[in-house]
PDB file of N, CA and C in Angstrom:
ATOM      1  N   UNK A   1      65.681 110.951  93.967  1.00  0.00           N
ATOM      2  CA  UNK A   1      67.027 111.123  94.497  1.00  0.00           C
ATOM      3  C   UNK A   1      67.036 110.800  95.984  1.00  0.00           C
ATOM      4  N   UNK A   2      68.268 110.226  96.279  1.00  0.00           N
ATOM      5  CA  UNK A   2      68.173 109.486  97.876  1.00  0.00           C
ATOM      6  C   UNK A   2      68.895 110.781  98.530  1.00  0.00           C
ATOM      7  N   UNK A   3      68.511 111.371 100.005  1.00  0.00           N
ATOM      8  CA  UNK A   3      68.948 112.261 100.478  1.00  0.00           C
ATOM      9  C   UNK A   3      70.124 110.915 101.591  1.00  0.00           C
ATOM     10  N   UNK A   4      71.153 111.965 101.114  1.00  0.00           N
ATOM     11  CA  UNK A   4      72.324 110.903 102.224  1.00  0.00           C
ATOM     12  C   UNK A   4      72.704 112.161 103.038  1.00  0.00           C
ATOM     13  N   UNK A   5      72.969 111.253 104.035  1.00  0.00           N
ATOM     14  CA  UNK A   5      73.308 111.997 105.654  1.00  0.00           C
ATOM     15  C   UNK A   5      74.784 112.372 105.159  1.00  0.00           C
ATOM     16  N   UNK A   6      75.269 113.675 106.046  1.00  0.00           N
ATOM     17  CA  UNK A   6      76.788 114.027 105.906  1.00  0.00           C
ATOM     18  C   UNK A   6      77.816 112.980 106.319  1.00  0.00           C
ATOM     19  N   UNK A   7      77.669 112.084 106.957  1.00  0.00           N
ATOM     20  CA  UNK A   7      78.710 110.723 107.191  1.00  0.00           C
ATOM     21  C   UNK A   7      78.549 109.785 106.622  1.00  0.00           C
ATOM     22  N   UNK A   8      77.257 109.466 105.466  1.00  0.00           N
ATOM     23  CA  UNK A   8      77.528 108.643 104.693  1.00  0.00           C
ATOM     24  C   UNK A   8      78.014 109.586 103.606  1.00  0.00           C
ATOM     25  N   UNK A   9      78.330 110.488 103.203  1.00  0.00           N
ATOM     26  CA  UNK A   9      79.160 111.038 102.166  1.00  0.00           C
ATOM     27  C   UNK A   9      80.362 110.296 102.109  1.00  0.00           C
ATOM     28  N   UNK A  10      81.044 110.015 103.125  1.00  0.00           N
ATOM     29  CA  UNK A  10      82.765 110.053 102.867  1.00  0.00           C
ATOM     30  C   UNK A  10      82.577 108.601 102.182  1.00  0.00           C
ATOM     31  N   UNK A  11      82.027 107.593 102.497  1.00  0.00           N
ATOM     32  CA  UNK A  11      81.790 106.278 101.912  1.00  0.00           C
ATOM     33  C   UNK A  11      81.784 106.437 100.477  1.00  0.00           C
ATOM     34  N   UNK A  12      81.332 107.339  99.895  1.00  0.00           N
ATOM     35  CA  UNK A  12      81.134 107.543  98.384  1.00  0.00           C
ATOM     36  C   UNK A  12      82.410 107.441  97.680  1.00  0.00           C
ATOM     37  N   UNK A  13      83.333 108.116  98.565  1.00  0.00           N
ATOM     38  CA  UNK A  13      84.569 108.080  97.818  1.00  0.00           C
ATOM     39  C   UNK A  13      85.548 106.840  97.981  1.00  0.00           C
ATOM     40  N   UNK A  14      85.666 106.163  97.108  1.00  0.00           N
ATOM     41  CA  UNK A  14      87.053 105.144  97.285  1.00  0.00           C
ATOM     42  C   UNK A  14      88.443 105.261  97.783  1.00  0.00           C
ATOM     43  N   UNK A  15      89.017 105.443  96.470  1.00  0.00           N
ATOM     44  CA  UNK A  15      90.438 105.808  96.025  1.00  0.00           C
ATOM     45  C   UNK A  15      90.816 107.169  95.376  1.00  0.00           C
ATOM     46  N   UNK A  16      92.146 107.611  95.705  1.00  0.00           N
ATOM     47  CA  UNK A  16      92.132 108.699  94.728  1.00  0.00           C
ATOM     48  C   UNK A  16      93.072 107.749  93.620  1.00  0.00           C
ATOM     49  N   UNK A  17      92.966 108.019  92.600  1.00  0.00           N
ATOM     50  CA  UNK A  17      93.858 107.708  91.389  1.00  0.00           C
ATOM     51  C   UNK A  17      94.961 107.932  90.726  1.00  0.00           C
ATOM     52  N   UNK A  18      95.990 107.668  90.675  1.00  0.00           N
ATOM     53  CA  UNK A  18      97.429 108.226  90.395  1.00  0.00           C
ATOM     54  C   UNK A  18      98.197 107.006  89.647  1.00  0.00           C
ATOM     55  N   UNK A  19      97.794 107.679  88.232  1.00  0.00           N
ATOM     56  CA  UNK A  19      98.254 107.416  87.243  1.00  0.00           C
ATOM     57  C   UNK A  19      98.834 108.363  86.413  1.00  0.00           C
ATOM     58  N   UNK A  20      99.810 108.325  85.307  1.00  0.00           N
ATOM     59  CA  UNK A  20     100.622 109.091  84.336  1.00  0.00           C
ATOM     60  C   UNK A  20      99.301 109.939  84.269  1.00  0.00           C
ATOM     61  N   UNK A  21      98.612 110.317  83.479  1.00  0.00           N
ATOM     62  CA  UNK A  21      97.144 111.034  83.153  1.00  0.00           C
ATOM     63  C   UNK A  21      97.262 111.975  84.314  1.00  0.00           C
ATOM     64  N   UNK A  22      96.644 111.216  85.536  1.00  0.00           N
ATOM     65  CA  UNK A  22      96.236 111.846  86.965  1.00  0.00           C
ATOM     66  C   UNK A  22      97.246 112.711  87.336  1.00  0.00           C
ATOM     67  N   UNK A  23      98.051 112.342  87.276  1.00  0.00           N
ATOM     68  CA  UNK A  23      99.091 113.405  87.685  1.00  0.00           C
ATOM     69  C   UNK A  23      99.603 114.742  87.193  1.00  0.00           C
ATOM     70  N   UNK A  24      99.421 114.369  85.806  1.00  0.00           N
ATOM     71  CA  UNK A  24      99.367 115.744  84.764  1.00  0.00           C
ATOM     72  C   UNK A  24      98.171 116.457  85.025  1.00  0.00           C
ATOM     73  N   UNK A  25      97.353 116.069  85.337  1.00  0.00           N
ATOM     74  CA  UNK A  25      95.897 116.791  85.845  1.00  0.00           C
ATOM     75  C   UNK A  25      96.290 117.598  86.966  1.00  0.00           C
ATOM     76  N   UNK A  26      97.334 117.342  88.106  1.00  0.00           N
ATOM     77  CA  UNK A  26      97.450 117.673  88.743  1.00  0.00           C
ATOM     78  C   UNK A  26      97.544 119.082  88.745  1.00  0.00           C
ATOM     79  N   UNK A  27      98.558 119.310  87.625  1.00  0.00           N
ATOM     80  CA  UNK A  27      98.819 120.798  87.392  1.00  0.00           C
ATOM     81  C   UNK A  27      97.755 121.643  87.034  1.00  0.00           C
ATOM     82  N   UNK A  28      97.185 121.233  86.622  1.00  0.00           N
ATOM     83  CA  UNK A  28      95.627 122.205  86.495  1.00  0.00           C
ATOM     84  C   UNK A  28      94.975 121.962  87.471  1.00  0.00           C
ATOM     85  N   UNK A  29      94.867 121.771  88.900  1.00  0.00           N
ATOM     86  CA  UNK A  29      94.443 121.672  90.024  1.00  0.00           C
ATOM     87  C   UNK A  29      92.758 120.885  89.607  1.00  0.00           C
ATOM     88  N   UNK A  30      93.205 119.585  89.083  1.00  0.00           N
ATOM     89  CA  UNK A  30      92.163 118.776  88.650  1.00  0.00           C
ATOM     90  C   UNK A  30      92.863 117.179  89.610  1.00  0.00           C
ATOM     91  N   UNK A  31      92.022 117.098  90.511  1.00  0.00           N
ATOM     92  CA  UNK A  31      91.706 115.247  91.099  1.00  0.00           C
ATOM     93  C   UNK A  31      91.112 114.616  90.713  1.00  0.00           C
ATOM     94  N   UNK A  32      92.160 113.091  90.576  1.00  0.00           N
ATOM     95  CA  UNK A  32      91.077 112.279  90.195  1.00  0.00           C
ATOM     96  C   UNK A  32      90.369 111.051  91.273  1.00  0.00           C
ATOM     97  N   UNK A  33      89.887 110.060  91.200  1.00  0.00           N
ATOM     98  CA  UNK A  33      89.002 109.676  92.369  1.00  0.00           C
ATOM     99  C   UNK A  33      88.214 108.334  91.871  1.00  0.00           C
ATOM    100  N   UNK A  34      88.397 107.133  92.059  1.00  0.00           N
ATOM    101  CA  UNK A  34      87.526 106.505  92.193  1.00  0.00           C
ATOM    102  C   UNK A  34      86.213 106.770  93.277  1.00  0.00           C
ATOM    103  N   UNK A  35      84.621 106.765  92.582  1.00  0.00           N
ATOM    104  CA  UNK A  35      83.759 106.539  93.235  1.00  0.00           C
ATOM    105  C   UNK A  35      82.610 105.409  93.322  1.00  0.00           C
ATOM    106  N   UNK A  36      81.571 105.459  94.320  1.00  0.00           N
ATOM    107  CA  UNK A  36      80.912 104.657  94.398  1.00  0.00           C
ATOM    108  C   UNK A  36      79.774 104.816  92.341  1.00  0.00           C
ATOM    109  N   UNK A  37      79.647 103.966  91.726  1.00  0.00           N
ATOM    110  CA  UNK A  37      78.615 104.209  90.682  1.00  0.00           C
ATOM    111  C   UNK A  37      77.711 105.057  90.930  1.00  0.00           C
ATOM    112  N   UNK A  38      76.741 104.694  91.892  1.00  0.00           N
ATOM    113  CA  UNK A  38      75.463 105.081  92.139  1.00  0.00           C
ATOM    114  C   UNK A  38      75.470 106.912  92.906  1.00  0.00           C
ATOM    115  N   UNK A  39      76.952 107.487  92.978  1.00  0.00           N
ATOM    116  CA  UNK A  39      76.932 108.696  93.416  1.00  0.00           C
ATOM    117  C   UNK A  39      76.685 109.709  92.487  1.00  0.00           C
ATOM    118  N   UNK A  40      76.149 110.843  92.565  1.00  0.00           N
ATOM    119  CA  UNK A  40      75.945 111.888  91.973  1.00  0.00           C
ATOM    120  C   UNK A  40      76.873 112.993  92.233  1.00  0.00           C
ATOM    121  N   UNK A  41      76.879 113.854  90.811  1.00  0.00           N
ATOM    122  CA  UNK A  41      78.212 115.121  90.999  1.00  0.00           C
ATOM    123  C   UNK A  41      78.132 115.652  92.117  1.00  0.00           C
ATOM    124  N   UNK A  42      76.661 116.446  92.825  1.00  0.00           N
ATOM    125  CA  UNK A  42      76.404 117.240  93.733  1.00  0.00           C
ATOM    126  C   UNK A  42      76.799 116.153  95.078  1.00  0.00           C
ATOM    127  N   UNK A  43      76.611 115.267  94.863  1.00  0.00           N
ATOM    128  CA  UNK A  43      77.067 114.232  96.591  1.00  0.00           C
ATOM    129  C   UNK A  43      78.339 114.359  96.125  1.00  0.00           C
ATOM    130  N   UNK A  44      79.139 114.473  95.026  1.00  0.00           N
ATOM    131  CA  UNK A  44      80.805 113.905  94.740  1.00  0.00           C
ATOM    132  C   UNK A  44      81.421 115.064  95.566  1.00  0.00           C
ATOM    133  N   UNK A  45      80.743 116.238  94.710  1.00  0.00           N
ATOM    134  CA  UNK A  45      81.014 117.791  95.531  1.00  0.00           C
ATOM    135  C   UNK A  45      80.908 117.945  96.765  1.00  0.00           C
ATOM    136  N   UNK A  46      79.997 117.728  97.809  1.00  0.00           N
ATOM    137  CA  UNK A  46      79.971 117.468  98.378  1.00  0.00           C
ATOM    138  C   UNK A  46      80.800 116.458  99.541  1.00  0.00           C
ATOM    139  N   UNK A  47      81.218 115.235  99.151  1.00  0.00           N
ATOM    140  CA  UNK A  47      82.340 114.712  99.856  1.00  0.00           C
ATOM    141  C   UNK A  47      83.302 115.174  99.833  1.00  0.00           C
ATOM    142  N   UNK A  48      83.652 115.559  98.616  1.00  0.00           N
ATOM    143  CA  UNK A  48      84.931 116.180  98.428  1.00  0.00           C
ATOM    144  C   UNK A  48      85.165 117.446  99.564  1.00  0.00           C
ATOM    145  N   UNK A  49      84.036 118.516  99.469  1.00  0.00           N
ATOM    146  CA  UNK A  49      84.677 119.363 100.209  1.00  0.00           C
ATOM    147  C   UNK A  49      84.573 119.186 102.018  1.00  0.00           C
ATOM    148  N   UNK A  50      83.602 118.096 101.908  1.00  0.00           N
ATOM    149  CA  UNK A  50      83.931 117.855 103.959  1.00  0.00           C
ATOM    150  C   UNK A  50      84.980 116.783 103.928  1.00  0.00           C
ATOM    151  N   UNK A  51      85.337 116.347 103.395  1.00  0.00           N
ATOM    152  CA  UNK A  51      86.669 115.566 103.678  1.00  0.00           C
ATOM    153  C   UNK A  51      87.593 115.959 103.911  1.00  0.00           C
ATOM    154  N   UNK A  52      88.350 117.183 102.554  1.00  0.00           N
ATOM    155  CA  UNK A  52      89.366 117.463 102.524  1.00  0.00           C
ATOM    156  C   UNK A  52      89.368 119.128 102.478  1.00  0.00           C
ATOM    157  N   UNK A  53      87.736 119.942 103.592  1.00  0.00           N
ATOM    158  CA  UNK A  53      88.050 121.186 103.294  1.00  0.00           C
ATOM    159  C   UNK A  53      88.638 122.088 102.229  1.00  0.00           C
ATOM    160  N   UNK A  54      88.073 121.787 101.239  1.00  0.00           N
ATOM    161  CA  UNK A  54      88.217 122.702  99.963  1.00  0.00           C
ATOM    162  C   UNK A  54      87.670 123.247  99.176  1.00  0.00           C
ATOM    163  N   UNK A  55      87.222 123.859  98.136  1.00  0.00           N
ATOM    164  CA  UNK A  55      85.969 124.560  97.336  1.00  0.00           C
ATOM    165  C   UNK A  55      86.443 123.537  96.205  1.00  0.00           C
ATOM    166  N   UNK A  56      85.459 122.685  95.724  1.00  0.00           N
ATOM    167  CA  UNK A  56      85.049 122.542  94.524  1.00  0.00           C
ATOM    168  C   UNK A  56      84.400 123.203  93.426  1.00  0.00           C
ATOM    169  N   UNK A  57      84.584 123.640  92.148  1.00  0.00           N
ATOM    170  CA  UNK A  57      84.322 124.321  90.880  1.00  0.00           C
ATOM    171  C   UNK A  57      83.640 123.272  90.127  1.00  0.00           C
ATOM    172  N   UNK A  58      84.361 122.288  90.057  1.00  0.00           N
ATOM    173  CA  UNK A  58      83.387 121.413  88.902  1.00  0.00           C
ATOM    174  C   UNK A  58      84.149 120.000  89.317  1.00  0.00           C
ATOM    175  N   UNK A  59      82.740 119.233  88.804  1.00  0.00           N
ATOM    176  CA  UNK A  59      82.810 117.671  88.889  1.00  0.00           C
ATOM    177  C   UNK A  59      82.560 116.871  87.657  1.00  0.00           C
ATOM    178  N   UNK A  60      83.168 116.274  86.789  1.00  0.00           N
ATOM    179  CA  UNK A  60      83.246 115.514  85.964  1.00  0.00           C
ATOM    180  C   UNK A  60      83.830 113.951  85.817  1.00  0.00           C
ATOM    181  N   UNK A  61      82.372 113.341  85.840  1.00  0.00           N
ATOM    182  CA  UNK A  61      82.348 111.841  86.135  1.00  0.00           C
ATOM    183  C   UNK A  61      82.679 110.632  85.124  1.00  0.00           C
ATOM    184  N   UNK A  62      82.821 109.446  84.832  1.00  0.00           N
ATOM    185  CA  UNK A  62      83.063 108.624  83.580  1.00  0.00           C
ATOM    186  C   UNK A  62      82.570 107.699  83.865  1.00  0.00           C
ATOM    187  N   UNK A  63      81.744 106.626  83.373  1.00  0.00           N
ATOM    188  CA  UNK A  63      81.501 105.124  83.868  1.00  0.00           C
ATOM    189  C   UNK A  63      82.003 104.789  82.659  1.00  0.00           C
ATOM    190  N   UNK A  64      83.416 104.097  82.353  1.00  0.00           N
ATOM    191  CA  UNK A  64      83.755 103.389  81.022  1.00  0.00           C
ATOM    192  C   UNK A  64      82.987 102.103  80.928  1.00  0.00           C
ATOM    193  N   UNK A  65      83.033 101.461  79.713  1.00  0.00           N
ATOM    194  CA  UNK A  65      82.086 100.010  79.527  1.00  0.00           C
ATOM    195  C   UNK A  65      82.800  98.950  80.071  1.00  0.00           C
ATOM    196  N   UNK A  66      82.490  98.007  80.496  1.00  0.00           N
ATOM    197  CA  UNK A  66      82.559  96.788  81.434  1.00  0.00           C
ATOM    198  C   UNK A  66      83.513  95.929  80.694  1.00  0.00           C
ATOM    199  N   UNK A  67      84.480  95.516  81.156  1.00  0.00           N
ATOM    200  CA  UNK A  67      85.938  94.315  80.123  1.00  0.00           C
ATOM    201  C   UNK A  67      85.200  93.589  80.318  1.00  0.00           C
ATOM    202  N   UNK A  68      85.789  92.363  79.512  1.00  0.00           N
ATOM    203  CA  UNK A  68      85.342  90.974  79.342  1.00  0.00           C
ATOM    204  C   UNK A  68      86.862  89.946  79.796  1.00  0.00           C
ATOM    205  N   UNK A  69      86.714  89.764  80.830  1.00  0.00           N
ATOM    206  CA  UNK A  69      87.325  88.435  81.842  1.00  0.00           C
ATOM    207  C   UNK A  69      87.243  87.417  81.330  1.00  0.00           C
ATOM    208  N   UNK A  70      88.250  86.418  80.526  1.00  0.00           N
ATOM    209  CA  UNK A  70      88.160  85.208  80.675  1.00  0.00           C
ATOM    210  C   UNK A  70      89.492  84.252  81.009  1.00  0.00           C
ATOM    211  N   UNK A  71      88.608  83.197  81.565  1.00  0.00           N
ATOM    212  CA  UNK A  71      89.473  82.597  82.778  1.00  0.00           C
ATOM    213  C   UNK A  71      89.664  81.121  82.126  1.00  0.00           C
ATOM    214  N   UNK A  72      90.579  80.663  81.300  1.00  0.00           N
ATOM    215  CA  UNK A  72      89.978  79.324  80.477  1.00  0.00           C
ATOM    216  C   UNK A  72      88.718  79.629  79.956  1.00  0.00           C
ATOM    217  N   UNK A  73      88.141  78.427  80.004  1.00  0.00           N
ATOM    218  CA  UNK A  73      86.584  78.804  79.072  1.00  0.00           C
ATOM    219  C   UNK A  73      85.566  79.232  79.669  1.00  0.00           C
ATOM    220  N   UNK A  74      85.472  79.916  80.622  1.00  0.00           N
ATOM    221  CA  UNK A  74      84.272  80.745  81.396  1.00  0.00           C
ATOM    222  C   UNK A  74      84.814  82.514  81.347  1.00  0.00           C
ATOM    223  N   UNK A  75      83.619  83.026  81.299  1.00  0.00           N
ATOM    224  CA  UNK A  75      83.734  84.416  80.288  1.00  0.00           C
ATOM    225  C   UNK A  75      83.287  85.404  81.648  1.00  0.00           C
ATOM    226  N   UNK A  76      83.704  85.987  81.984  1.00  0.00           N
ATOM    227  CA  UNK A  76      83.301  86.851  83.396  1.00  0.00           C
ATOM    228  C   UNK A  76      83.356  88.368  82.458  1.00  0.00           C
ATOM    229  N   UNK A  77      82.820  89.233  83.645  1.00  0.00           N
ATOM    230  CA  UNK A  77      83.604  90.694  83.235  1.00  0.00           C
ATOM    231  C   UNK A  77      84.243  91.362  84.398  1.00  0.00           C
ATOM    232  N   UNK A  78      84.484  92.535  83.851  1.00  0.00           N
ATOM    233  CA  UNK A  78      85.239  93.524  85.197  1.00  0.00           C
ATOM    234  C   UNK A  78      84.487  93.926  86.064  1.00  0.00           C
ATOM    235  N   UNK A  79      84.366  94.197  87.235  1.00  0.00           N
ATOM    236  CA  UNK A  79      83.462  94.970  88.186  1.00  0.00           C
ATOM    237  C   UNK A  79      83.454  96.425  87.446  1.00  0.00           C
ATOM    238  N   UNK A  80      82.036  97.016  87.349  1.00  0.00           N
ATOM    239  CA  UNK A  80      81.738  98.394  87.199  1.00  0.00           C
ATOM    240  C   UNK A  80      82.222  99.005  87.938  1.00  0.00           C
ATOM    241  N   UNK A  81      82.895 100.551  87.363  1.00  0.00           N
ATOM    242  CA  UNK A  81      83.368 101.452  88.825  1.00  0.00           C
ATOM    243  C   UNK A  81      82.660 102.775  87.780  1.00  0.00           C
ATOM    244  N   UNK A  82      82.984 103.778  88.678  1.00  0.00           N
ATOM    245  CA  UNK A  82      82.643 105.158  88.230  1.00  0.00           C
ATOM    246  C   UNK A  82      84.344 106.063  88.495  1.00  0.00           C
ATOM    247  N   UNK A  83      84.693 107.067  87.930  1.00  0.00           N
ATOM    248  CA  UNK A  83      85.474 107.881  88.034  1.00  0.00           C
ATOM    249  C   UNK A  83      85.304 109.317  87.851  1.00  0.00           C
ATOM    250  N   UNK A  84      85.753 110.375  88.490  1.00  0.00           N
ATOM    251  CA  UNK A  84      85.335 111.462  89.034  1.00  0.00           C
ATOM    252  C   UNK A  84      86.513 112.720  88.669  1.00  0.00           C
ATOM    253  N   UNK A  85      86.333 113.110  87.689  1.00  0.00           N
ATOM    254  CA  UNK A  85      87.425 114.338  88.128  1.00  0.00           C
ATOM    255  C   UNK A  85      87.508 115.725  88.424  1.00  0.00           C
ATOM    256  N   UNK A  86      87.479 116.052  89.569  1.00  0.00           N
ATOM    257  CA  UNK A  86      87.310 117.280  90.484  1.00  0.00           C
ATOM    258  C   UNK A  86      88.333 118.293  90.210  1.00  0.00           C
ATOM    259  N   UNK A  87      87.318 119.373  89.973  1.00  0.00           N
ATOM    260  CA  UNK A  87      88.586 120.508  89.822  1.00  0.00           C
ATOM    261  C   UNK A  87      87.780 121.560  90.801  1.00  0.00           C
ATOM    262  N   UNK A  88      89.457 121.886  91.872  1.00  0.00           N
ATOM    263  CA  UNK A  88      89.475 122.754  93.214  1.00  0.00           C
ATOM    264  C   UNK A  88      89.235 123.832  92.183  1.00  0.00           C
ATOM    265  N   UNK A  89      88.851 125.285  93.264  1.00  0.00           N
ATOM    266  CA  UNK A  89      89.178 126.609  92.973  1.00  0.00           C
ATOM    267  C   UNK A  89      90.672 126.851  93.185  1.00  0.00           C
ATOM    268  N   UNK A  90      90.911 127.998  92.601  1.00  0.00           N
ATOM    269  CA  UNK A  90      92.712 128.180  92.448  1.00  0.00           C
ATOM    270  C   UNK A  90      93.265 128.616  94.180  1.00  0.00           C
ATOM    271  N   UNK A  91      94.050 127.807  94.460  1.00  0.00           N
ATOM    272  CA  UNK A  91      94.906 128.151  95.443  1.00  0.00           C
ATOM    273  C   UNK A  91      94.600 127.164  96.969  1.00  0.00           C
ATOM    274  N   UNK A  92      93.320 126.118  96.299  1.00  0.00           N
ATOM    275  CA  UNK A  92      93.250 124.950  97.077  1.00  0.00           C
ATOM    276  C   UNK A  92      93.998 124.000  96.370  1.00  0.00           C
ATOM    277  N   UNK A  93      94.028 122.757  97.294  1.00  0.00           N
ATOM    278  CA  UNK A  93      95.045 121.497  97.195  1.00  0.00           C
ATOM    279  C   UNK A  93      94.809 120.500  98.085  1.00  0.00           C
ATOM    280  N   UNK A  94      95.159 119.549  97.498  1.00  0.00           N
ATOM    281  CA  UNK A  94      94.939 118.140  98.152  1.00  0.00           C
ATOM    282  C   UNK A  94      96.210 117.632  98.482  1.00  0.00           C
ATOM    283  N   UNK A  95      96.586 117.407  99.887  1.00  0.00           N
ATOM    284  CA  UNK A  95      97.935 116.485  99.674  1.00  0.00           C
ATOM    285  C   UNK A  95      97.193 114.786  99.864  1.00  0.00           C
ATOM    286  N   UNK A  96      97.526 113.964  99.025  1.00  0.00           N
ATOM    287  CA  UNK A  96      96.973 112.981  98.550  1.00  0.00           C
ATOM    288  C   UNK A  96      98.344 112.016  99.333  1.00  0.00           C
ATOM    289  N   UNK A  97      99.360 112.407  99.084  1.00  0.00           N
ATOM    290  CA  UNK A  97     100.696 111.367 100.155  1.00  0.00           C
ATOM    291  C   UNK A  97     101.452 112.047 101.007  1.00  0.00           C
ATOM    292  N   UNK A  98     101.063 112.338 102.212  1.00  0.00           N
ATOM    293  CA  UNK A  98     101.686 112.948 103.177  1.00  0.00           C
ATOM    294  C   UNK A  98     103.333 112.674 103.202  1.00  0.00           C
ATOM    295  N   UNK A  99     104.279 113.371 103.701  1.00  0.00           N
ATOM    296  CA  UNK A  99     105.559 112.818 103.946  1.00  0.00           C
ATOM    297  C   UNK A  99     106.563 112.220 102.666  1.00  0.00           C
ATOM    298  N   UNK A 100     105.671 112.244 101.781  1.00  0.00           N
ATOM    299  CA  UNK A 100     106.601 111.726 100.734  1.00  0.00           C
ATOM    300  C   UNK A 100     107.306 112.949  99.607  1.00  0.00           C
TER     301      UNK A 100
END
């Protein structure tokens, strides 16, 4: 296991995700999150709570299988991603869109 410094943590995280799904998650104080592949729950936990000051409970990750891209007759695939879904302790929160 690679020990990462506390400022390469925040790099781990991408995007947060907000989709129909994601949002219903919301109500059960569950985020969702694109991450880097190669991160682990305990680093996910970890970013999560120096970023956005909050207690994390649990981390549950997904790597779905790779699409198949084709472009005319050359056959590519999708870039690999990983996805992450974090659930706060009760009475933390993420504001994910300020002002809106």
């Amino acid at each position: 296991m690679i020990k990462r410094d506390a400022r390469d943590l925040v790099d781990l995280i991408l995007k947060p995700i907000v989709t129909e799904k994601a949002t219903l998650l919301l109500e059960q104080n569950k985020y969702v999150f694109d991450v880097v592949p190669q991160a682990t729950k305990p680093e996910i936990k970890a970013a999560i709570e120096a970023l956005f000051d909050v207690k994390v409970t649990k981390v549950n990750t997904s790597r779905p299988p790779r699409r198949k891209k084709r472009v005319g007759r050359f056959i590519g695939y999708k870039p690999q991603y990983k996805r992450a879904i974090v659930t706060l302790t009760e009475g933390d929160s993420i504001t994910l869109y300020p002002d809106v």
